[in-house]
C-alpha atoms as a PDB file:
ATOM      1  CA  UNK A   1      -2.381  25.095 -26.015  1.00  0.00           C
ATOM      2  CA  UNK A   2      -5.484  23.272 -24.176  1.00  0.00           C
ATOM      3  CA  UNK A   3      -5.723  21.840 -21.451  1.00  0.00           C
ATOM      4  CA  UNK A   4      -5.669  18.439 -22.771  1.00  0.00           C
ATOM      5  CA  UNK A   5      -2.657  19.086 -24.989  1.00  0.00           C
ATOM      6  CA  UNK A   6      -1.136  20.014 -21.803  1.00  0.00           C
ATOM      7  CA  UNK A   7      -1.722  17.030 -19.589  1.00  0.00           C
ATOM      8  CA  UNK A   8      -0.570  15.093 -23.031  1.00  0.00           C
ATOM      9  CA  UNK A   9       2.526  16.514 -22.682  1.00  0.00           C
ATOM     10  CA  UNK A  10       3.115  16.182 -19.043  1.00  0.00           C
ATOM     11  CA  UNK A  11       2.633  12.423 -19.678  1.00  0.00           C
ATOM     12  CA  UNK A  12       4.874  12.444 -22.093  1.00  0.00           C
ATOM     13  CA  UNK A  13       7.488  14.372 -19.925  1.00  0.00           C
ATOM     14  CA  UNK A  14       6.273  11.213 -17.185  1.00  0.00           C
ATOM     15  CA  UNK A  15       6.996   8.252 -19.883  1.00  0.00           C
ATOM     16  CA  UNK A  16      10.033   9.713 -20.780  1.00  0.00           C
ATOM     17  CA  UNK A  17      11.594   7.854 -17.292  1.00  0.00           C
ATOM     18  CA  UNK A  18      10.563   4.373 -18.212  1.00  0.00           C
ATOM     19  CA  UNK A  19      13.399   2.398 -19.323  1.00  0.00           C
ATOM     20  CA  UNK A  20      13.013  -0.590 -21.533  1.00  0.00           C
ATOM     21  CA  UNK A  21      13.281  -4.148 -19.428  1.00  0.00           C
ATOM     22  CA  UNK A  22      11.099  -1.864 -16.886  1.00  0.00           C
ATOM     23  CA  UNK A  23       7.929  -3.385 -14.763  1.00  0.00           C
ATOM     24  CA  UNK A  24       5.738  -0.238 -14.829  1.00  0.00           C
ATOM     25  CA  UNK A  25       2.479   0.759 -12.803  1.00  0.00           C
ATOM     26  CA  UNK A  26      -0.194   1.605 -14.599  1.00  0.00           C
ATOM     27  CA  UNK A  27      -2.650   4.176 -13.094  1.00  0.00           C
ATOM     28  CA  UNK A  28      -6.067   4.860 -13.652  1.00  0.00           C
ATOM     29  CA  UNK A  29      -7.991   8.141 -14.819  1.00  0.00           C
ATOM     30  CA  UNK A  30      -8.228  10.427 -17.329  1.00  0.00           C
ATOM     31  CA  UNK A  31      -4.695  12.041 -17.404  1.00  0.00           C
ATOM     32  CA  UNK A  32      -3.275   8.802 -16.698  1.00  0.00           C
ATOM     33  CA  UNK A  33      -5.210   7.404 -20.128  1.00  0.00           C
ATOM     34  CA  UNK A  34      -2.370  10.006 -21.798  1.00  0.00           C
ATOM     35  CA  UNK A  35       0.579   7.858 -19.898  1.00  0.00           C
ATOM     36  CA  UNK A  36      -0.573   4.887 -21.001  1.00  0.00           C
ATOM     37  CA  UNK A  37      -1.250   5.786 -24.546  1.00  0.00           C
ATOM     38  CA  UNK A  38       2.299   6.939 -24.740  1.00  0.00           C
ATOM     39  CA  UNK A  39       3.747   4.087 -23.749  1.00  0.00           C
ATOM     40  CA  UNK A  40       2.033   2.054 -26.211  1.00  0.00           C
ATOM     41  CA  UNK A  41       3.336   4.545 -29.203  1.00  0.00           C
ATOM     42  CA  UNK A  42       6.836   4.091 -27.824  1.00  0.00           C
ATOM     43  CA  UNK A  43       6.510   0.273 -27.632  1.00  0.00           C
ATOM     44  CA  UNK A  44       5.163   0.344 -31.181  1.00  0.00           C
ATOM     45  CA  UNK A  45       7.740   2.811 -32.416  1.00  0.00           C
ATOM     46  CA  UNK A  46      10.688   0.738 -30.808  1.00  0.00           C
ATOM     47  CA  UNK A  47      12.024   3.049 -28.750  1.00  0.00           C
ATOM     48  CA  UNK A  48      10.977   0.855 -25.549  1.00  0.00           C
ATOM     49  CA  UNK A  49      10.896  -2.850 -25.122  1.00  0.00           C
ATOM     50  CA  UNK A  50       9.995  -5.386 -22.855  1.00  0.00           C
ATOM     51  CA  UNK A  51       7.778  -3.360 -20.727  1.00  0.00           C
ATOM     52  CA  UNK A  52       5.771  -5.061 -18.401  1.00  0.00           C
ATOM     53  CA  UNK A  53       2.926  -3.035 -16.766  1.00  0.00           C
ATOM     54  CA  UNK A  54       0.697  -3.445 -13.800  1.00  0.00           C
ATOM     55  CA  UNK A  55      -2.794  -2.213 -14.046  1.00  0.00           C
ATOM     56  CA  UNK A  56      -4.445   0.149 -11.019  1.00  0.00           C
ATOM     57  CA  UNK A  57      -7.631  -0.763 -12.881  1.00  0.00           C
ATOM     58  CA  UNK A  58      -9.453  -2.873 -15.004  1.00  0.00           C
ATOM     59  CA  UNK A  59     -10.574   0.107 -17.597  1.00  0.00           C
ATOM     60  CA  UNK A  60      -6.812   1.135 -17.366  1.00  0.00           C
ATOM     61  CA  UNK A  61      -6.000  -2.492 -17.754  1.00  0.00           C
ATOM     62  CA  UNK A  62      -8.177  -3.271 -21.137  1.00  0.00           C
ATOM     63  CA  UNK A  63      -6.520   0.180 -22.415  1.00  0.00           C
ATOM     64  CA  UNK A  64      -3.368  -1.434 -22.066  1.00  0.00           C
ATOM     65  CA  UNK A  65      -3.664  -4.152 -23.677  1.00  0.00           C
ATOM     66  CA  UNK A  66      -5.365  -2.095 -26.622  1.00  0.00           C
ATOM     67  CA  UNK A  67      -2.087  -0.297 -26.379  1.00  0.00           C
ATOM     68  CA  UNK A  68       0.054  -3.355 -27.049  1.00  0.00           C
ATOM     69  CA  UNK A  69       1.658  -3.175 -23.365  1.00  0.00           C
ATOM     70  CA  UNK A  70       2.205  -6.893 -21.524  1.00  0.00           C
ATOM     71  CA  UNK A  71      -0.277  -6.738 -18.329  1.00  0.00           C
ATOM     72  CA  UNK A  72       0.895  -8.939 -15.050  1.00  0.00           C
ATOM     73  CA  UNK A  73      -0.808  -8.742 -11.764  1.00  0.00           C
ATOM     74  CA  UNK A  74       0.817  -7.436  -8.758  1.00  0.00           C
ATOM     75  CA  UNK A  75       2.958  -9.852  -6.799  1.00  0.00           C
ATOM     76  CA  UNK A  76       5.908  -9.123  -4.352  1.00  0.00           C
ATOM     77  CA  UNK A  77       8.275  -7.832  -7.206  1.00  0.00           C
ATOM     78  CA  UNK A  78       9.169  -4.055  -6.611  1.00  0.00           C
ATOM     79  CA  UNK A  79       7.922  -1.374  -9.471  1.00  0.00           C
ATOM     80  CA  UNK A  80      10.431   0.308 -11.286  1.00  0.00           C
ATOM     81  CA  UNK A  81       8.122   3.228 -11.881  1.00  0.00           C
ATOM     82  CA  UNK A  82       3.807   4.054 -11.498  1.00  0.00           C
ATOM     83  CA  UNK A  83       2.429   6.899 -13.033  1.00  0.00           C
ATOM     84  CA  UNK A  84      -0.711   8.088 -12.171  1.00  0.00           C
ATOM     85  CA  UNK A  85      -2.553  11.239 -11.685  1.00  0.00           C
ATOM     86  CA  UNK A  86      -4.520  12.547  -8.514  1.00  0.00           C
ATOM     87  CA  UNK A  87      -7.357  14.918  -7.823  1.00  0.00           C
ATOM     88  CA  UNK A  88      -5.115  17.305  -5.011  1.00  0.00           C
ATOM     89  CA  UNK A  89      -1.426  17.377  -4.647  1.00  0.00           C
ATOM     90  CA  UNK A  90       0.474  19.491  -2.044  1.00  0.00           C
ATOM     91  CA  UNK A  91       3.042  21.201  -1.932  1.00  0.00           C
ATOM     92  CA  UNK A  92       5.198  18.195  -0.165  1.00  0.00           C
ATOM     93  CA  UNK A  93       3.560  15.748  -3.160  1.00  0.00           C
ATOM     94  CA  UNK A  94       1.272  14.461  -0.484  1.00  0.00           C
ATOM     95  CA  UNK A  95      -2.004  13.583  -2.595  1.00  0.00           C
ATOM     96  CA  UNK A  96      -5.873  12.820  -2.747  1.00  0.00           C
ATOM     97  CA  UNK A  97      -6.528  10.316  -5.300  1.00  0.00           C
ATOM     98  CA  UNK A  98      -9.360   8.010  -5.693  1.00  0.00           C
ATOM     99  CA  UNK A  99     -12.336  10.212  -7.163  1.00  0.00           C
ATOM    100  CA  UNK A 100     -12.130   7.857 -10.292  1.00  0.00           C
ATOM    101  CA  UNK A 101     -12.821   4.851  -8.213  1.00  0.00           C
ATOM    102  CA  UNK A 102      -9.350   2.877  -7.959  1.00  0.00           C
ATOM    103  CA  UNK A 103      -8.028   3.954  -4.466  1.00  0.00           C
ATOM    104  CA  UNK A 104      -7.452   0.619  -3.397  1.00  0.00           C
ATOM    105  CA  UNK A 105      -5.665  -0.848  -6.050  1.00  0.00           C
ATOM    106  CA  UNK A 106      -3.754   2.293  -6.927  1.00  0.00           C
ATOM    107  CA  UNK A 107      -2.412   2.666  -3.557  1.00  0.00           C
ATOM    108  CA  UNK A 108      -1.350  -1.473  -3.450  1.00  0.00           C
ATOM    109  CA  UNK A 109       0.183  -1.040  -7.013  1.00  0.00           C
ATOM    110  CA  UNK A 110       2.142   2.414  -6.168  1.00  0.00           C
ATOM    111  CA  UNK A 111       3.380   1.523  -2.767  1.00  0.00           C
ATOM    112  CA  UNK A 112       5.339  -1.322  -4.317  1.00  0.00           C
ATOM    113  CA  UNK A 113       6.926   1.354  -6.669  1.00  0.00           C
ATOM    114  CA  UNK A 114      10.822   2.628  -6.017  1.00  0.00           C
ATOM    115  CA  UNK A 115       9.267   5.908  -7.937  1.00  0.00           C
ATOM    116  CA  UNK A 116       5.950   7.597  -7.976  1.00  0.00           C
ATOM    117  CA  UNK A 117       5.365   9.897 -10.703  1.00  0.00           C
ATOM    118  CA  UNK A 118       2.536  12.059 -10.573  1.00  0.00           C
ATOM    119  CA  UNK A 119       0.900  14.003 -13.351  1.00  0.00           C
ATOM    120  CA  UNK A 120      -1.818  16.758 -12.905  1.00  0.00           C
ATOM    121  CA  UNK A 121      -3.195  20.293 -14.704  1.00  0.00           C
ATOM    122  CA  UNK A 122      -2.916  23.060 -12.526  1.00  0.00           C
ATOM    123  CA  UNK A 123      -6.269  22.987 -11.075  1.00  0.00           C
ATOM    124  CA  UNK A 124      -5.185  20.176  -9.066  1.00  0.00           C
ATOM    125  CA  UNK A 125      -2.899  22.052  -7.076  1.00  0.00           C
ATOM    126  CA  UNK A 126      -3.552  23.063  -3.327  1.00  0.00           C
ATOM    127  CA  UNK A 127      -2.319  24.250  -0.630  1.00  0.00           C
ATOM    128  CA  UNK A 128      -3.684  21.816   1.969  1.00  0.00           C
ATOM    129  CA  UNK A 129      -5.089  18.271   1.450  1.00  0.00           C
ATOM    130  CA  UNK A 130      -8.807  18.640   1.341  1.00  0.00           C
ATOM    131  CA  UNK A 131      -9.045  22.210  -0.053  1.00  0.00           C
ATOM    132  CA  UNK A 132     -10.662  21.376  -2.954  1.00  0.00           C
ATOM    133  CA  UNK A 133     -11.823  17.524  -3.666  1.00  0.00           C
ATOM    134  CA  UNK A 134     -13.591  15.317  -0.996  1.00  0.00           C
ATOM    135  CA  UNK A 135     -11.863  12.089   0.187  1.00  0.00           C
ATOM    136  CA  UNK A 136     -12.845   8.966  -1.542  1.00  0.00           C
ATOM    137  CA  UNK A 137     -13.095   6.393   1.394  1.00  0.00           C
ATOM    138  CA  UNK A 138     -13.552   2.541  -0.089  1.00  0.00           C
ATOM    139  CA  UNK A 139     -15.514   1.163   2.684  1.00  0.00           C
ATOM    140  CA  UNK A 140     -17.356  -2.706   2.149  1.00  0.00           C
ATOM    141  CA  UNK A 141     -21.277  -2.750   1.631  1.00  0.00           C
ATOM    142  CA  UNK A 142     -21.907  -4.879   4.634  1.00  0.00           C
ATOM    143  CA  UNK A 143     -23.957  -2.642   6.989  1.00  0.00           C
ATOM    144  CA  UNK A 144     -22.409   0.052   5.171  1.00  0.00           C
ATOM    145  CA  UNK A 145     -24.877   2.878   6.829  1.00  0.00           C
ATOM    146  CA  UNK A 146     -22.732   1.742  10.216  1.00  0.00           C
ATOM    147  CA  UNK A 147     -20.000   2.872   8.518  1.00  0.00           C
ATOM    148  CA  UNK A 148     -20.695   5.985   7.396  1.00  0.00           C
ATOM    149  CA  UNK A 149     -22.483   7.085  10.591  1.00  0.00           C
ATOM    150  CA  UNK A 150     -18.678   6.404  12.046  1.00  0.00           C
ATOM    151  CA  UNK A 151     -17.355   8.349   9.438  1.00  0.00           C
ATOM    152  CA  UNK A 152     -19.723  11.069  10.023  1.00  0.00           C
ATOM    153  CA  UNK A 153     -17.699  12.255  13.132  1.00  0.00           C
ATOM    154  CA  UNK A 154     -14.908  13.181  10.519  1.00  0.00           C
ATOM    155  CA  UNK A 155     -16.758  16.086   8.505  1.00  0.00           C
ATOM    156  CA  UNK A 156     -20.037  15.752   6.144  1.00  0.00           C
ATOM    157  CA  UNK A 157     -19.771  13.017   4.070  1.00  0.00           C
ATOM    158  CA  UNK A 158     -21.500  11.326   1.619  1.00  0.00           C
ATOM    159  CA  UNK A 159     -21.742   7.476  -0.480  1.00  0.00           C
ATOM    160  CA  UNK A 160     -21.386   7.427  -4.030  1.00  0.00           C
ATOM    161  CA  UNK A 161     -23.877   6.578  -6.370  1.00  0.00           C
ATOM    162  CA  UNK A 162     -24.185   5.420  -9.929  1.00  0.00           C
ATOM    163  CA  UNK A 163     -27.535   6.251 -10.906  1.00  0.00           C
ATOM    164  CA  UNK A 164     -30.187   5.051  -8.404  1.00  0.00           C
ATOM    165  CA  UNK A 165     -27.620   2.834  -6.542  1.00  0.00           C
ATOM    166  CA  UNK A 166     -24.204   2.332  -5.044  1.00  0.00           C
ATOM    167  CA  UNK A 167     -21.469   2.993  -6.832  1.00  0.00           C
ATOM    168  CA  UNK A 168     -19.307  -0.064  -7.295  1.00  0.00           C
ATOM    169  CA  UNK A 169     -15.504  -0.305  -7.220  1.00  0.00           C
ATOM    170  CA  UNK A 170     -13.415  -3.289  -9.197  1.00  0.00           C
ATOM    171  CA  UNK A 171     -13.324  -4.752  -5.676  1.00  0.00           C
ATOM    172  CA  UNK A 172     -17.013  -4.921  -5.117  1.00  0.00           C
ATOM    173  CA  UNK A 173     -16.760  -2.029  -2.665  1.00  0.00           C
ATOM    174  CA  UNK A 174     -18.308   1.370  -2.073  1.00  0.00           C
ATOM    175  CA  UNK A 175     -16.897   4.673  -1.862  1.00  0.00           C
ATOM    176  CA  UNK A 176     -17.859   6.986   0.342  1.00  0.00           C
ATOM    177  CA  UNK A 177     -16.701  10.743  -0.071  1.00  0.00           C
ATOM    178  CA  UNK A 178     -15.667  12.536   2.830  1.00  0.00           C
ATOM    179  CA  UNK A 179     -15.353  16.292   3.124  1.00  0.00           C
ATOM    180  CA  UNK A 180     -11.588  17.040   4.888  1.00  0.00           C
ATOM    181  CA  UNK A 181     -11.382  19.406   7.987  1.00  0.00           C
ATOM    182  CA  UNK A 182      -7.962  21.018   8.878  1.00  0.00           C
ATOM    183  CA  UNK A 183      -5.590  19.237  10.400  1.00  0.00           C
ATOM    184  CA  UNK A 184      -2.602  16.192  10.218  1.00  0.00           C
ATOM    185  CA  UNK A 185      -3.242  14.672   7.406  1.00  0.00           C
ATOM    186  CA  UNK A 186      -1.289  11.727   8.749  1.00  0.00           C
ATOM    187  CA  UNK A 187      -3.401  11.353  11.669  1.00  0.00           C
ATOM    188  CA  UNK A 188      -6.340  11.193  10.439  1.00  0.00           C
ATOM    189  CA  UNK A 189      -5.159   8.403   7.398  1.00  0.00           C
ATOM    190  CA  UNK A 190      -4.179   6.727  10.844  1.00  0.00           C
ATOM    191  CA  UNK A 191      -7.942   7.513  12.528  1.00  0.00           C
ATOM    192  CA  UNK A 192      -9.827   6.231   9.424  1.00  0.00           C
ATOM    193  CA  UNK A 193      -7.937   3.492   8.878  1.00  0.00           C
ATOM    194  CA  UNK A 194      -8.375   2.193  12.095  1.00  0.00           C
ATOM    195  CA  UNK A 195     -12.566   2.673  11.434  1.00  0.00           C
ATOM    196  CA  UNK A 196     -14.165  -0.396  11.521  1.00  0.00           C
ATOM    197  CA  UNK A 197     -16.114  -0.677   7.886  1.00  0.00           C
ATOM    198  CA  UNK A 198     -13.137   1.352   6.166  1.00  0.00           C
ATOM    199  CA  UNK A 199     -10.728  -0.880   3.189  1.00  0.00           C
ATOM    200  CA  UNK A 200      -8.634   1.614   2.373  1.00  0.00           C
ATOM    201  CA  UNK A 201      -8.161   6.014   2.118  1.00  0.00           C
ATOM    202  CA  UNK A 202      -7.553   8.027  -1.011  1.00  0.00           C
ATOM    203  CA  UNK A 203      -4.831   9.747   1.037  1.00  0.00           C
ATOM    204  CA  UNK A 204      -1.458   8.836  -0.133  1.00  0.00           C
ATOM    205  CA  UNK A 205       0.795   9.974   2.287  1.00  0.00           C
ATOM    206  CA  UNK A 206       4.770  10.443   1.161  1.00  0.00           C
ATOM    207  CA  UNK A 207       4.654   8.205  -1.845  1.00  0.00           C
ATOM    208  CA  UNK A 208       5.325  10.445  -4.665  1.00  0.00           C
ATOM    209  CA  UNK A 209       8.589  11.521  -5.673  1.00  0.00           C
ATOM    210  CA  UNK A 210       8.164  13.685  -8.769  1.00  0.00           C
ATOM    211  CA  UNK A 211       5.170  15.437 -10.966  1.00  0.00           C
ATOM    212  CA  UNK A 212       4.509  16.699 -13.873  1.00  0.00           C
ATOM    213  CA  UNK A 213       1.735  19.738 -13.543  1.00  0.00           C
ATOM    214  CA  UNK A 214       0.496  20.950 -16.736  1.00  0.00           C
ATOM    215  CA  UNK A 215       0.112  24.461 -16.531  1.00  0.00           C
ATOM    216  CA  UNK A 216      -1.363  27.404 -19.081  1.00  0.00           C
ATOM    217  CA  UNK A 217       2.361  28.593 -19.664  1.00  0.00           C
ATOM    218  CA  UNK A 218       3.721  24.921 -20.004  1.00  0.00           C
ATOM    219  CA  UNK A 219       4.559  21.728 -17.443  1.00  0.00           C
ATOM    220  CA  UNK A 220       6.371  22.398 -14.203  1.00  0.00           C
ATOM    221  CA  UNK A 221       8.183  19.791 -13.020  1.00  0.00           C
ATOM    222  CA  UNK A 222       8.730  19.220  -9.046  1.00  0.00           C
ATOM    223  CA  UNK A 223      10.147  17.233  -6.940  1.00  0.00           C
ATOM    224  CA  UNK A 224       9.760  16.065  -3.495  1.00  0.00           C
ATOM    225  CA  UNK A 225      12.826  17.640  -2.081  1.00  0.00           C
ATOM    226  CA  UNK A 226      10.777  20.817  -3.213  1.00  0.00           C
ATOM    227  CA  UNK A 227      12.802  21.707  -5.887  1.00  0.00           C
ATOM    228  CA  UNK A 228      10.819  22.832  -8.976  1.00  0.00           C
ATOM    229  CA  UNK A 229      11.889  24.263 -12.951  1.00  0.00           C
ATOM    230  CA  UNK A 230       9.113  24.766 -15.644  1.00  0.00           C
ATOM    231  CA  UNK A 231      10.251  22.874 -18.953  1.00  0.00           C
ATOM    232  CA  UNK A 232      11.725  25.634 -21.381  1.00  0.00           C
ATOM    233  CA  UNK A 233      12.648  27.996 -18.729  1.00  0.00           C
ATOM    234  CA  UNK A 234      16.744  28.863 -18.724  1.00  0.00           C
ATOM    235  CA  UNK A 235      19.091  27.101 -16.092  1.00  0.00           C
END
């Protein structure tokens, strides 16, 4: 099976918790394109109804409503559920997410959420935050080159671009992509954070509870109390 077929199915594994009568974060990416495909079969072949979703983004958003799904924006209500995917994932479910652009509204969306569902290929598995991806730092365009020389104290770094120019995020915002050096993870969300220039991290911090990794031999599940099974192994 390919890798595609494989993320399909861990999405499928993910949409398999939604409920009917469930308000449902919607995340952004190409793994989480699967979720939300998914849901709109289900809510086409009756098997869920009255789903109300809340979009990370506004491709995810369109796709959505392609899909059939009804699309509110986030207000004080709790989520049910998000699913999403992420570009690292640890072995606590600590993540990196944002190299698709969204941080900022995935992060508002999924904190609201009583369950974060994660879904991932293998290659997206690390052993410490940073191994792999650079951090996605939304930071506003205002004297932006301030900012990232404040960044620069963290590790190399450097802005995103879309051609010749800036990339821009739904919020009007640019992302700057940090490389991560060893270290607390939760310190240095706090450090950046505290940066004057910096909107929001792509480090998401003890939010997911669950994921779904699609792997060559089929999809693991694990969850955050550590506990893992791969999906046709024996009890």
């Amino acid at each position: 099976m390919d890798l595609e077929a494989l993320k399909q199915q861990a999405a499928s594994q993910a949409v398999a918790l939604i409920q009917s009568g469930m308000r449902v974060g919607l995340g952004s990416g190409s793994t989480s394109r699967h979720a939300i495909l998914e849901l709109g079969r289900r809510l086409r072949d009756g098997e869920l109804e009255n789903i109300t979703g809340v979009a990370t983004s506004v491709a995810s958003e369109n796709l959505a409503l392609e899909q059939g799904v009804h699309i509110e924006t986030l207000d004080s209500r709790l989520l049910d559920l998000a699913i999403d995917g992420a570009d690292e994932i640890d072995p606590q479910l600590n993540l990196i997410k944002g190299l698709g652009g969204a941080l900022l509204r995935e992060k508002m969306v999924e904190v609201q959420a009583k369950q974060l569902v994660i879904i991932v290929d293998s290659s997206k598995v690390v052993a410490r935050l940073g191994e792999k991806a650079p951090l996605p730092i939304e930071i506003v365009p205002y004297a932006f080159e301030r900012t990232l020389e404040r960044l620069s104290h963290f590790g190399p770094l450097e802005l995103r671009m879309e051609g010749e120019n800036p990339y821009l995020t739904d919020n009007g915002n640019f992302i700057a992509h940090l490389k991560v050096r060893q270290g607390d993870a939760y310190a240095l969300e706090r450090t950046l954070k505290g940066t004057l220039g910096v909107v929001e991290t792509g480090l998401f911090l003890s939010m997911a509870s669950r994921a779904f990794i699609a792997h060559p031999e089929g999809v693991e599940e694990r969850l955050k109390e550590r506990s893992s099974k791969l999906y046709g192994e024996d009890k």
